[in-house]
C-alpha atoms as a PDB file:
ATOM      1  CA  UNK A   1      73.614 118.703 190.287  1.00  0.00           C
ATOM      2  CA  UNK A   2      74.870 121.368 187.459  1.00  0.00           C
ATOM      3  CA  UNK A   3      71.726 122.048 185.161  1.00  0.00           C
ATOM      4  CA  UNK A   4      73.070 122.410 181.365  1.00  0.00           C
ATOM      5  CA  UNK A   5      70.126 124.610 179.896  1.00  0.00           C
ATOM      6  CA  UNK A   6      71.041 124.695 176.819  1.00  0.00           C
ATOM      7  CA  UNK A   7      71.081 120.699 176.893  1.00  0.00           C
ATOM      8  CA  UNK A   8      67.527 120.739 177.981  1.00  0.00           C
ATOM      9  CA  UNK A   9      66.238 122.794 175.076  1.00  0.00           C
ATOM     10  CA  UNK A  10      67.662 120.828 172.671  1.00  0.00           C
ATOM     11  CA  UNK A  11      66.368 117.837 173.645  1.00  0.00           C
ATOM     12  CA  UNK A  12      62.756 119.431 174.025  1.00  0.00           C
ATOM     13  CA  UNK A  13      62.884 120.940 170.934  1.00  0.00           C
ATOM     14  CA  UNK A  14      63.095 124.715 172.629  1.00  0.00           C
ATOM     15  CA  UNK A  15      65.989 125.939 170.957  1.00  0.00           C
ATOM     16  CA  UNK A  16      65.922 127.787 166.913  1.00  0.00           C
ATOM     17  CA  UNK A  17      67.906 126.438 164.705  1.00  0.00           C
ATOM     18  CA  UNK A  18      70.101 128.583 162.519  1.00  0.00           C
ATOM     19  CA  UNK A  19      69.852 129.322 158.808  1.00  0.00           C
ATOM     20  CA  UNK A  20      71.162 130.957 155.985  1.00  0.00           C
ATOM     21  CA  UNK A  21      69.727 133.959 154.418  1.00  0.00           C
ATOM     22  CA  UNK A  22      69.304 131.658 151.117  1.00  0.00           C
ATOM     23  CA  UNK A  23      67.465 129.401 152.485  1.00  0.00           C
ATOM     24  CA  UNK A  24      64.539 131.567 152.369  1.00  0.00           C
ATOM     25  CA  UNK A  25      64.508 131.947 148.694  1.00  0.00           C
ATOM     26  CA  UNK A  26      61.185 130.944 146.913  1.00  0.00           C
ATOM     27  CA  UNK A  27      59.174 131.203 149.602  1.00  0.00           C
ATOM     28  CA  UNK A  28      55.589 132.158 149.673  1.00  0.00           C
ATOM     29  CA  UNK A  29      55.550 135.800 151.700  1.00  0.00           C
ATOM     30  CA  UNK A  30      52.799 137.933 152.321  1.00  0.00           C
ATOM     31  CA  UNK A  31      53.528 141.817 152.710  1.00  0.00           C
ATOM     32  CA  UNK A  32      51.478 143.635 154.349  1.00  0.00           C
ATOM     33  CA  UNK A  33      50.515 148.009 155.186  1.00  0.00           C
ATOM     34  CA  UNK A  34      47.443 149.303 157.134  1.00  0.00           C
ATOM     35  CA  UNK A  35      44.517 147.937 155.666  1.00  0.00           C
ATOM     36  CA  UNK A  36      46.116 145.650 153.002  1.00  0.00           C
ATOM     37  CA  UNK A  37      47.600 142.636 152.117  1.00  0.00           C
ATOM     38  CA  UNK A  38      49.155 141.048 149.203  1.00  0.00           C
ATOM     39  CA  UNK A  39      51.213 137.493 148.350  1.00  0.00           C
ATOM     40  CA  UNK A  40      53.857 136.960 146.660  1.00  0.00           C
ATOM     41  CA  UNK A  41      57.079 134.797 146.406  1.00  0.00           C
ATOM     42  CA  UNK A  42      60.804 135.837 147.891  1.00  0.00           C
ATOM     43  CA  UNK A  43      62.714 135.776 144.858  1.00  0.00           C
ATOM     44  CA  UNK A  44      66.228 137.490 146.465  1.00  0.00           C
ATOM     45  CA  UNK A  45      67.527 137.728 149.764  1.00  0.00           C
ATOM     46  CA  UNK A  46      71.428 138.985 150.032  1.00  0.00           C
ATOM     47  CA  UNK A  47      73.196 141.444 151.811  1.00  0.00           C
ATOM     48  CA  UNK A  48      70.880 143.862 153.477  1.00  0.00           C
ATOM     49  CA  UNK A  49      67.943 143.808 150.829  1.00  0.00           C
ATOM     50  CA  UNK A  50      64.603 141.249 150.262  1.00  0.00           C
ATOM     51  CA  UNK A  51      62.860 141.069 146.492  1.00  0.00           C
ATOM     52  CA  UNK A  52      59.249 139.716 146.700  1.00  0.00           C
ATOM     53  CA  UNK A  53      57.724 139.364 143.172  1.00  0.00           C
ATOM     54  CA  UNK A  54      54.176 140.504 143.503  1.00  0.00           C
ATOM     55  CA  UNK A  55      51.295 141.542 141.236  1.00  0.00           C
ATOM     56  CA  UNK A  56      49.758 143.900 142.929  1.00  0.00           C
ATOM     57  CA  UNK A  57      53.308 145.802 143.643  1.00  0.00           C
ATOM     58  CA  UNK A  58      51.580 149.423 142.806  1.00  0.00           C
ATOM     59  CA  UNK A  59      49.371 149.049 145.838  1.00  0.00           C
ATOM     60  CA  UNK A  60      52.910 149.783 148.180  1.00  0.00           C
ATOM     61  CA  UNK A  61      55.064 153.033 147.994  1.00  0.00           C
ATOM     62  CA  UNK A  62      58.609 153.598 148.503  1.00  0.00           C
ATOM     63  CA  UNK A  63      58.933 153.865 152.535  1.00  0.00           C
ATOM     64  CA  UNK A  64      55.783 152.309 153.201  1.00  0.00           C
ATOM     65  CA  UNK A  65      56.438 150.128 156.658  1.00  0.00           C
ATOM     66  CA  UNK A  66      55.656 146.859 155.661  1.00  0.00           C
ATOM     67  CA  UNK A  67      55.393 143.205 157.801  1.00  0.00           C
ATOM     68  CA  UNK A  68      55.947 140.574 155.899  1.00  0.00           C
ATOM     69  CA  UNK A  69      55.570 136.688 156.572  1.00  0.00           C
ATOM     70  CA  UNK A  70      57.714 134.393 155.078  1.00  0.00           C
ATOM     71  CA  UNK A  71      56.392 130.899 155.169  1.00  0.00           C
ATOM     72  CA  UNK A  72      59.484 128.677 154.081  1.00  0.00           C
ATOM     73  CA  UNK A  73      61.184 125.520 154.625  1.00  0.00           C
ATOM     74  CA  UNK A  74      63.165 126.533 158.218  1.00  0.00           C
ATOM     75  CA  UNK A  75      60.248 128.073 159.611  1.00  0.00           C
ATOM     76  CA  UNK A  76      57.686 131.122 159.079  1.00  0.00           C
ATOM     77  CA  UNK A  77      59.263 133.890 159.823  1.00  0.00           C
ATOM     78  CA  UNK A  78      57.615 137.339 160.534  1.00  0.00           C
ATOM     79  CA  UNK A  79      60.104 140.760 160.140  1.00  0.00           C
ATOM     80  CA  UNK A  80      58.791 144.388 160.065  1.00  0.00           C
ATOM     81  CA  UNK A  81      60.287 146.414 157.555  1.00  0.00           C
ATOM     82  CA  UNK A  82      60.079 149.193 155.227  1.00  0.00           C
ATOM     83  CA  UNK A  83      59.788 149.488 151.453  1.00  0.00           C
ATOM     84  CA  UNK A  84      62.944 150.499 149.828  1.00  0.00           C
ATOM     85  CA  UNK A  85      62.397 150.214 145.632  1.00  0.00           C
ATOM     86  CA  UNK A  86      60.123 149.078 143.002  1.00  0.00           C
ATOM     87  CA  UNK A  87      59.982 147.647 139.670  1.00  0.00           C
ATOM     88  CA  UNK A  88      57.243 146.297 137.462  1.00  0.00           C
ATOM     89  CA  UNK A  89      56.467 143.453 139.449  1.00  0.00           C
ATOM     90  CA  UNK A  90      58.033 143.410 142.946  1.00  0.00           C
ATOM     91  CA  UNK A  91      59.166 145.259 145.709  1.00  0.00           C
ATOM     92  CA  UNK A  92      62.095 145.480 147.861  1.00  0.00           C
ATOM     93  CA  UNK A  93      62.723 146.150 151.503  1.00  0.00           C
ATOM     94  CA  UNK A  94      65.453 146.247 153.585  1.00  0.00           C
ATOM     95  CA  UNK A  95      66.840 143.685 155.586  1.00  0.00           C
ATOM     96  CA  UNK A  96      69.415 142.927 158.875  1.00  0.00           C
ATOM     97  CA  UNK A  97      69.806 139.934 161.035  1.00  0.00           C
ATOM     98  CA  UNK A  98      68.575 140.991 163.822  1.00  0.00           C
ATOM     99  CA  UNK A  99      65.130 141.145 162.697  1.00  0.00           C
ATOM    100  CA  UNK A 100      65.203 137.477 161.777  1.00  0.00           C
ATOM    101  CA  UNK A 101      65.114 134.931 164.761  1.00  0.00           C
ATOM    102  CA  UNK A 102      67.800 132.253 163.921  1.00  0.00           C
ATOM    103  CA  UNK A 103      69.274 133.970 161.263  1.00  0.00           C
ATOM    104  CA  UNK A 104      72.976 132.777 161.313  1.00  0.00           C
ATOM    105  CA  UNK A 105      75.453 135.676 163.171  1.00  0.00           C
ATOM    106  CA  UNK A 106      78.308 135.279 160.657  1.00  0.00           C
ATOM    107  CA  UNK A 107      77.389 135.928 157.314  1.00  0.00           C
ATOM    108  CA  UNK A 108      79.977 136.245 154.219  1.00  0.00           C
ATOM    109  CA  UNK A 109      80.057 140.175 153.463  1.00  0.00           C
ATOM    110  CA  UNK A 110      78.420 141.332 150.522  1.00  0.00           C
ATOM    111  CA  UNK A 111      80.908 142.593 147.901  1.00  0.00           C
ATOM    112  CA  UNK A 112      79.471 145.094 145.286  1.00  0.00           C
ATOM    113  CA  UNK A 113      81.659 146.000 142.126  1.00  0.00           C
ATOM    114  CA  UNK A 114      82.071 149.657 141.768  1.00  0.00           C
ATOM    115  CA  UNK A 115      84.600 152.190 139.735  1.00  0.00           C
ATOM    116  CA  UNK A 116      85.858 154.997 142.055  1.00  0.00           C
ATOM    117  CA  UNK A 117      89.005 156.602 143.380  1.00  0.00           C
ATOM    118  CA  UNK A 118      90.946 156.632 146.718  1.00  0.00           C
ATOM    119  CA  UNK A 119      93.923 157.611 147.939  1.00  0.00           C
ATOM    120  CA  UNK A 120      96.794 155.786 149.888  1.00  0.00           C
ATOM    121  CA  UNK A 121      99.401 156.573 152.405  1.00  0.00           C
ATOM    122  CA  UNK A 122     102.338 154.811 153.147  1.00  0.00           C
ATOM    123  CA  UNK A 123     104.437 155.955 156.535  1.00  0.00           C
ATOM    124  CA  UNK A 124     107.969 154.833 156.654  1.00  0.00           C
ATOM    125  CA  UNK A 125     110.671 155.896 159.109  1.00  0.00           C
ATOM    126  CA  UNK A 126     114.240 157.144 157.798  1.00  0.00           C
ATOM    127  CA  UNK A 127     117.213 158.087 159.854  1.00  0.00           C
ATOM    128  CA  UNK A 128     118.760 162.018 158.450  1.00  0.00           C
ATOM    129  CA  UNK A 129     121.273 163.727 159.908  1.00  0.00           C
ATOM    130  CA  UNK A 130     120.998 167.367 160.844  1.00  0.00           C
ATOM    131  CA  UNK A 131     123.317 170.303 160.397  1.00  0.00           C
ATOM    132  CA  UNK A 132     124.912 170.159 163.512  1.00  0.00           C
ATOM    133  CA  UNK A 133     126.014 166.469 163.090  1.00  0.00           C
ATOM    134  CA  UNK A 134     123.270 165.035 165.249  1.00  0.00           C
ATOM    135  CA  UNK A 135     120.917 162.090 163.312  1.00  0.00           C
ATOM    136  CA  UNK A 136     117.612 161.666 163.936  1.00  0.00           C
ATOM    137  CA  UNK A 137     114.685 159.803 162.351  1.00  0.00           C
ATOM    138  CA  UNK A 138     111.513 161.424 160.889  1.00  0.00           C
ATOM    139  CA  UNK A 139     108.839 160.165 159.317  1.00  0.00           C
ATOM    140  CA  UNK A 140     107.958 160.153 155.262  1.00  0.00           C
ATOM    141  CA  UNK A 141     104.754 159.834 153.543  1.00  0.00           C
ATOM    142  CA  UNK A 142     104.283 158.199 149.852  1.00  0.00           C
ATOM    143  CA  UNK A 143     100.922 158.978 148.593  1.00  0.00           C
ATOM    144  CA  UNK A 144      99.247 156.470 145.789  1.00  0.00           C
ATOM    145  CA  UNK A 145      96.050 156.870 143.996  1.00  0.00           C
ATOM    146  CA  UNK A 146      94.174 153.639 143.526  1.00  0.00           C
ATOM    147  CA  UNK A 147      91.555 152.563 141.536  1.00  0.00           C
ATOM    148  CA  UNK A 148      88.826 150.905 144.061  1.00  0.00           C
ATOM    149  CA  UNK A 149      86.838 147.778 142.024  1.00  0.00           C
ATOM    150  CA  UNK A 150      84.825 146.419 144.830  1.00  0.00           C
ATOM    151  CA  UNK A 151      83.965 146.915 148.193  1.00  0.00           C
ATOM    152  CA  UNK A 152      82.069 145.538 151.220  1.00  0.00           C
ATOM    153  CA  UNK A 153      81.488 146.358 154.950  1.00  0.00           C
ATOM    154  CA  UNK A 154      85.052 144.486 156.133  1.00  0.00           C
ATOM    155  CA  UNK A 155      86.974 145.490 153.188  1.00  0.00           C
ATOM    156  CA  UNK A 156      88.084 146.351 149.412  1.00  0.00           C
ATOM    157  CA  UNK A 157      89.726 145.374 146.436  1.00  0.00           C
ATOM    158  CA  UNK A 158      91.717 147.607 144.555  1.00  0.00           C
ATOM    159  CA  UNK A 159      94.107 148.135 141.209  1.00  0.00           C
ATOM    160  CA  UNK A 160      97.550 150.331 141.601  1.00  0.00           C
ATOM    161  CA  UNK A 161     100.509 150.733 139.093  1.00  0.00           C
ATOM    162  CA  UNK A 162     102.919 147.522 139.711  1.00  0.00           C
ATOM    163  CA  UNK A 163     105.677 150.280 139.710  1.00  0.00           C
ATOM    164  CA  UNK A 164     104.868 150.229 143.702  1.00  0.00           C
ATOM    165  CA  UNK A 165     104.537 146.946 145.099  1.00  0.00           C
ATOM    166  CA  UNK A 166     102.551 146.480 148.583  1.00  0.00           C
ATOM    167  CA  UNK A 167     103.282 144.272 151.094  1.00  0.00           C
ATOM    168  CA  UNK A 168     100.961 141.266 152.754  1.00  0.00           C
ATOM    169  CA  UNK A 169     100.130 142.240 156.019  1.00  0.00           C
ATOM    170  CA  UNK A 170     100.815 146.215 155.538  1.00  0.00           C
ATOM    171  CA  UNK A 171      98.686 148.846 157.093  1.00  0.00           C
ATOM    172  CA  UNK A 172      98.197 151.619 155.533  1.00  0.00           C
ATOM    173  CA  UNK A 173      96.125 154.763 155.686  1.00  0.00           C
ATOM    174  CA  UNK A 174      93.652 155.791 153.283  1.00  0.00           C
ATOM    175  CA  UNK A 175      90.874 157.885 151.815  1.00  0.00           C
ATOM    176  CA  UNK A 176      88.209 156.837 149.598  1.00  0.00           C
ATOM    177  CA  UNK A 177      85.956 158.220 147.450  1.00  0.00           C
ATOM    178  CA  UNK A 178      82.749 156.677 147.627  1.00  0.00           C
ATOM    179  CA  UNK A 179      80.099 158.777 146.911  1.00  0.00           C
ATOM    180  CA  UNK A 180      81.509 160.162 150.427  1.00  0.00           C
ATOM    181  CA  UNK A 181      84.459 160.869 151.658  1.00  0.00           C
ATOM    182  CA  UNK A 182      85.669 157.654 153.470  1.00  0.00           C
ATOM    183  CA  UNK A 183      88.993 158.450 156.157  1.00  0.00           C
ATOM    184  CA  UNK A 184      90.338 154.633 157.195  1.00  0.00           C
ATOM    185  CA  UNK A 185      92.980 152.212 157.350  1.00  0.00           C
ATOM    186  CA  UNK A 186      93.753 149.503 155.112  1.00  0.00           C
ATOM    187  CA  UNK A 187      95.845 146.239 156.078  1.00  0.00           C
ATOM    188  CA  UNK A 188      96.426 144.199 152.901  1.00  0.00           C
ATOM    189  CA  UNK A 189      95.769 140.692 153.296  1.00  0.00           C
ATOM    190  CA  UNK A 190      95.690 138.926 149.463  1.00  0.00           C
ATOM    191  CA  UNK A 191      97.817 140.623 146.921  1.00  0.00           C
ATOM    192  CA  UNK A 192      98.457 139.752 142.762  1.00  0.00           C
ATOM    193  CA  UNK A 193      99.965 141.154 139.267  1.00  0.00           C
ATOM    194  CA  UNK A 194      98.471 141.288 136.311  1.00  0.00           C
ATOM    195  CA  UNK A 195     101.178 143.211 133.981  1.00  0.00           C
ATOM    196  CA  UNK A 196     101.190 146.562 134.349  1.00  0.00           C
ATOM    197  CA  UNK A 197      98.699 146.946 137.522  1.00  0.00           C
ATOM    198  CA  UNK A 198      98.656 144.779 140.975  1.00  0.00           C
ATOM    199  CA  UNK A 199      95.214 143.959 142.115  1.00  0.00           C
ATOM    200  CA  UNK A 200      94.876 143.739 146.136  1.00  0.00           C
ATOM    201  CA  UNK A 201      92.792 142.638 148.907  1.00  0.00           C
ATOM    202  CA  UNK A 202      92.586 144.695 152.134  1.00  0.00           C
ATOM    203  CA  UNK A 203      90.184 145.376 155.136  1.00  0.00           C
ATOM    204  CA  UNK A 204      89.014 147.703 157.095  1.00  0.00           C
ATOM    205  CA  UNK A 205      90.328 148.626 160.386  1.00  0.00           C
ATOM    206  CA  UNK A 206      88.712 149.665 163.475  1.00  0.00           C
ATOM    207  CA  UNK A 207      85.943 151.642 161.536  1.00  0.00           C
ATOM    208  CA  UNK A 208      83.798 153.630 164.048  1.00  0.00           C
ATOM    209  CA  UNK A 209      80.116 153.069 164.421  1.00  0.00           C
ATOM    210  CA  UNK A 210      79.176 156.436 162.130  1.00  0.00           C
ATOM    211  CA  UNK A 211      82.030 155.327 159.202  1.00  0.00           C
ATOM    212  CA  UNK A 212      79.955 152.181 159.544  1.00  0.00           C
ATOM    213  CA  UNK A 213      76.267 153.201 158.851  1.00  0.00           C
ATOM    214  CA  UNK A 214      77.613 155.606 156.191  1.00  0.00           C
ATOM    215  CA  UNK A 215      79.273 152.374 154.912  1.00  0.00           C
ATOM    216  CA  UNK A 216      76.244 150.180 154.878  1.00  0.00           C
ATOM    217  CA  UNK A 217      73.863 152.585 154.012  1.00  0.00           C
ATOM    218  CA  UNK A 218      75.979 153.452 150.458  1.00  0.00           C
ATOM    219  CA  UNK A 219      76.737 149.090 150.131  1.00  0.00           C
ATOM    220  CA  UNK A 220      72.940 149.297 150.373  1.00  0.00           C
ATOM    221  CA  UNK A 221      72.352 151.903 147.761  1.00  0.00           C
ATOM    222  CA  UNK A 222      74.249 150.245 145.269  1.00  0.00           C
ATOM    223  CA  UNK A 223      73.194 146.633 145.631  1.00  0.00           C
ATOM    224  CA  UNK A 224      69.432 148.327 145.071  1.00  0.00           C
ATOM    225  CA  UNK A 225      70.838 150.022 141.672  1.00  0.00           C
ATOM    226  CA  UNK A 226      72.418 146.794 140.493  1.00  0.00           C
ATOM    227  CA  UNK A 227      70.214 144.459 141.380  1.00  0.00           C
ATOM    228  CA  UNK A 228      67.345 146.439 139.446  1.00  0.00           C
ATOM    229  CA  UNK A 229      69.409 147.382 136.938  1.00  0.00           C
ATOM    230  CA  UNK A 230      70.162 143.991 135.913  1.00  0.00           C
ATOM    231  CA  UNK A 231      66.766 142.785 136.425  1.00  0.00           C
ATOM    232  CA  UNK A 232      65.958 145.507 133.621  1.00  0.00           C
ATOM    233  CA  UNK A 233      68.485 144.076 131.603  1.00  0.00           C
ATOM    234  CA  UNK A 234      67.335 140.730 131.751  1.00  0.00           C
ATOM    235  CA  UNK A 235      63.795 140.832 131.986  1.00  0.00           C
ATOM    236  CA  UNK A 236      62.802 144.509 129.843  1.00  0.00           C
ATOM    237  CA  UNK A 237      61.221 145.468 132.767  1.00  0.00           C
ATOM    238  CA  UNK A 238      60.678 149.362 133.461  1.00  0.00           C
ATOM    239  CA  UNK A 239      59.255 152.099 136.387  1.00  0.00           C
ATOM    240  CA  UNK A 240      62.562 151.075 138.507  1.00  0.00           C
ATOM    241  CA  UNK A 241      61.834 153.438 142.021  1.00  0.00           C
ATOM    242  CA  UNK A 242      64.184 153.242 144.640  1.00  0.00           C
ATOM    243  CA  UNK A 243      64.875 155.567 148.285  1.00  0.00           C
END
């Protein structure tokens, strides 16, 4: 008789269940270095960064490796990790789902707003005849500068003159401008005008594992220098450190 394992677990209670990132939020944590420990509460989890508001933040230093123990309503959950910023108040460490068991697989892509500049390339075919009488077909390149507005790990969104419309489902080269050069291709899936600009959707395609953790690591960046930034705003607060 066929076994069905994964049957079995579930009715013993063996198997994890999954959870959002979010459902984490407000839960007691301790974070902890060689030879101390402090407690505080999880305050923001999103993306690839953790907030714990703690009083005794000055006690931890940017790249300090850090375990922390989150004891919340799916579970306690224990991660080691490493100490990214600081602000009056908390700290912030970096954070990826594989370093939390049950942690659901698919999570929606963290979108950051930024103002930068790219490039686009359009390759069309057209059929010219040649001196001799003979026709043949060559390829032309348009070139387009956009205006990038956000940007996540699977994709953009991005402004362009309405004077040159785009097309759902086009794929299209491109360069952007990131803080580092980014060389990829574009395929437009959501598309809009507003009067004299369309505003588009696109993602990336087949980005290779290096264009990836250059990706991340600058989505990172920036949701650190927003996030604090904000939190100044909002709350006065001051001493923001971050890697």
């Amino acid at each position: 008789m066929a076994v069905n394992k994964d049957r079995i677990k579930e009715r013993y209670g063996l198997t994890k269940p999954f959870f959002a990132l979010k459902a984490l939020l407000h839960s007691r944590t301790t974070v902890e270095k060689e030879g101390y420990v402090s407690t505080g509460v999880l305050s923001y989890a999103e993306g690839e960064m953790m907030e714990i508001e703690l009083s005794e933040y000055k006690n931890f230093e940017l790249g300090d490796p850090v375990q922390l123990t989150v004891y919340s309503p799916v579970g306690v959950h224990r991660l080691q990790t490493t100490i990214i910023a600081k602000a009056e108040g908390a700290v912030a460490v970096i954070i990826t789902s594989r370093l939390l068991a049950g942690l659901e697989e698919k999570r929606e892509s963290l979108r950051v707003e930024v103002d930068m500049k790219g490039t686009i390339t359009r390759t069309c075919t057209q059929e010219v005849e040649r001196s001799n009488g003979e026709k043949t077909v060559i390829d032309i390149e348009d070139n387009f500068d956009v205006a990038v507005r956000n940007i996540s790990d699977s994709g953009i969104g991005f402004s362009l003159m309405t004077g040159e419309a785009l097309q759902k489902g086009e794929t299209l080269k491109a360069v952007l401008f990131i803080g580092f050069r980014l060389n990829c291709q574009l395929e437009i899936i959501r598309s809009e005008e507003s009067g004299e600009w369309g505003y588009y959707g696109a993602r990336f395609h087949e980005l290779d594992e290096q264009r990836q953790r250059a990706l991340r690591a600058f989505l990172l960046k920036t949701q650190v220098e927003a996030y604090f930034m904000g939190k100044q705003e909002r709350t006065g607060s001051k001493g923001i450190r971050k890697i």
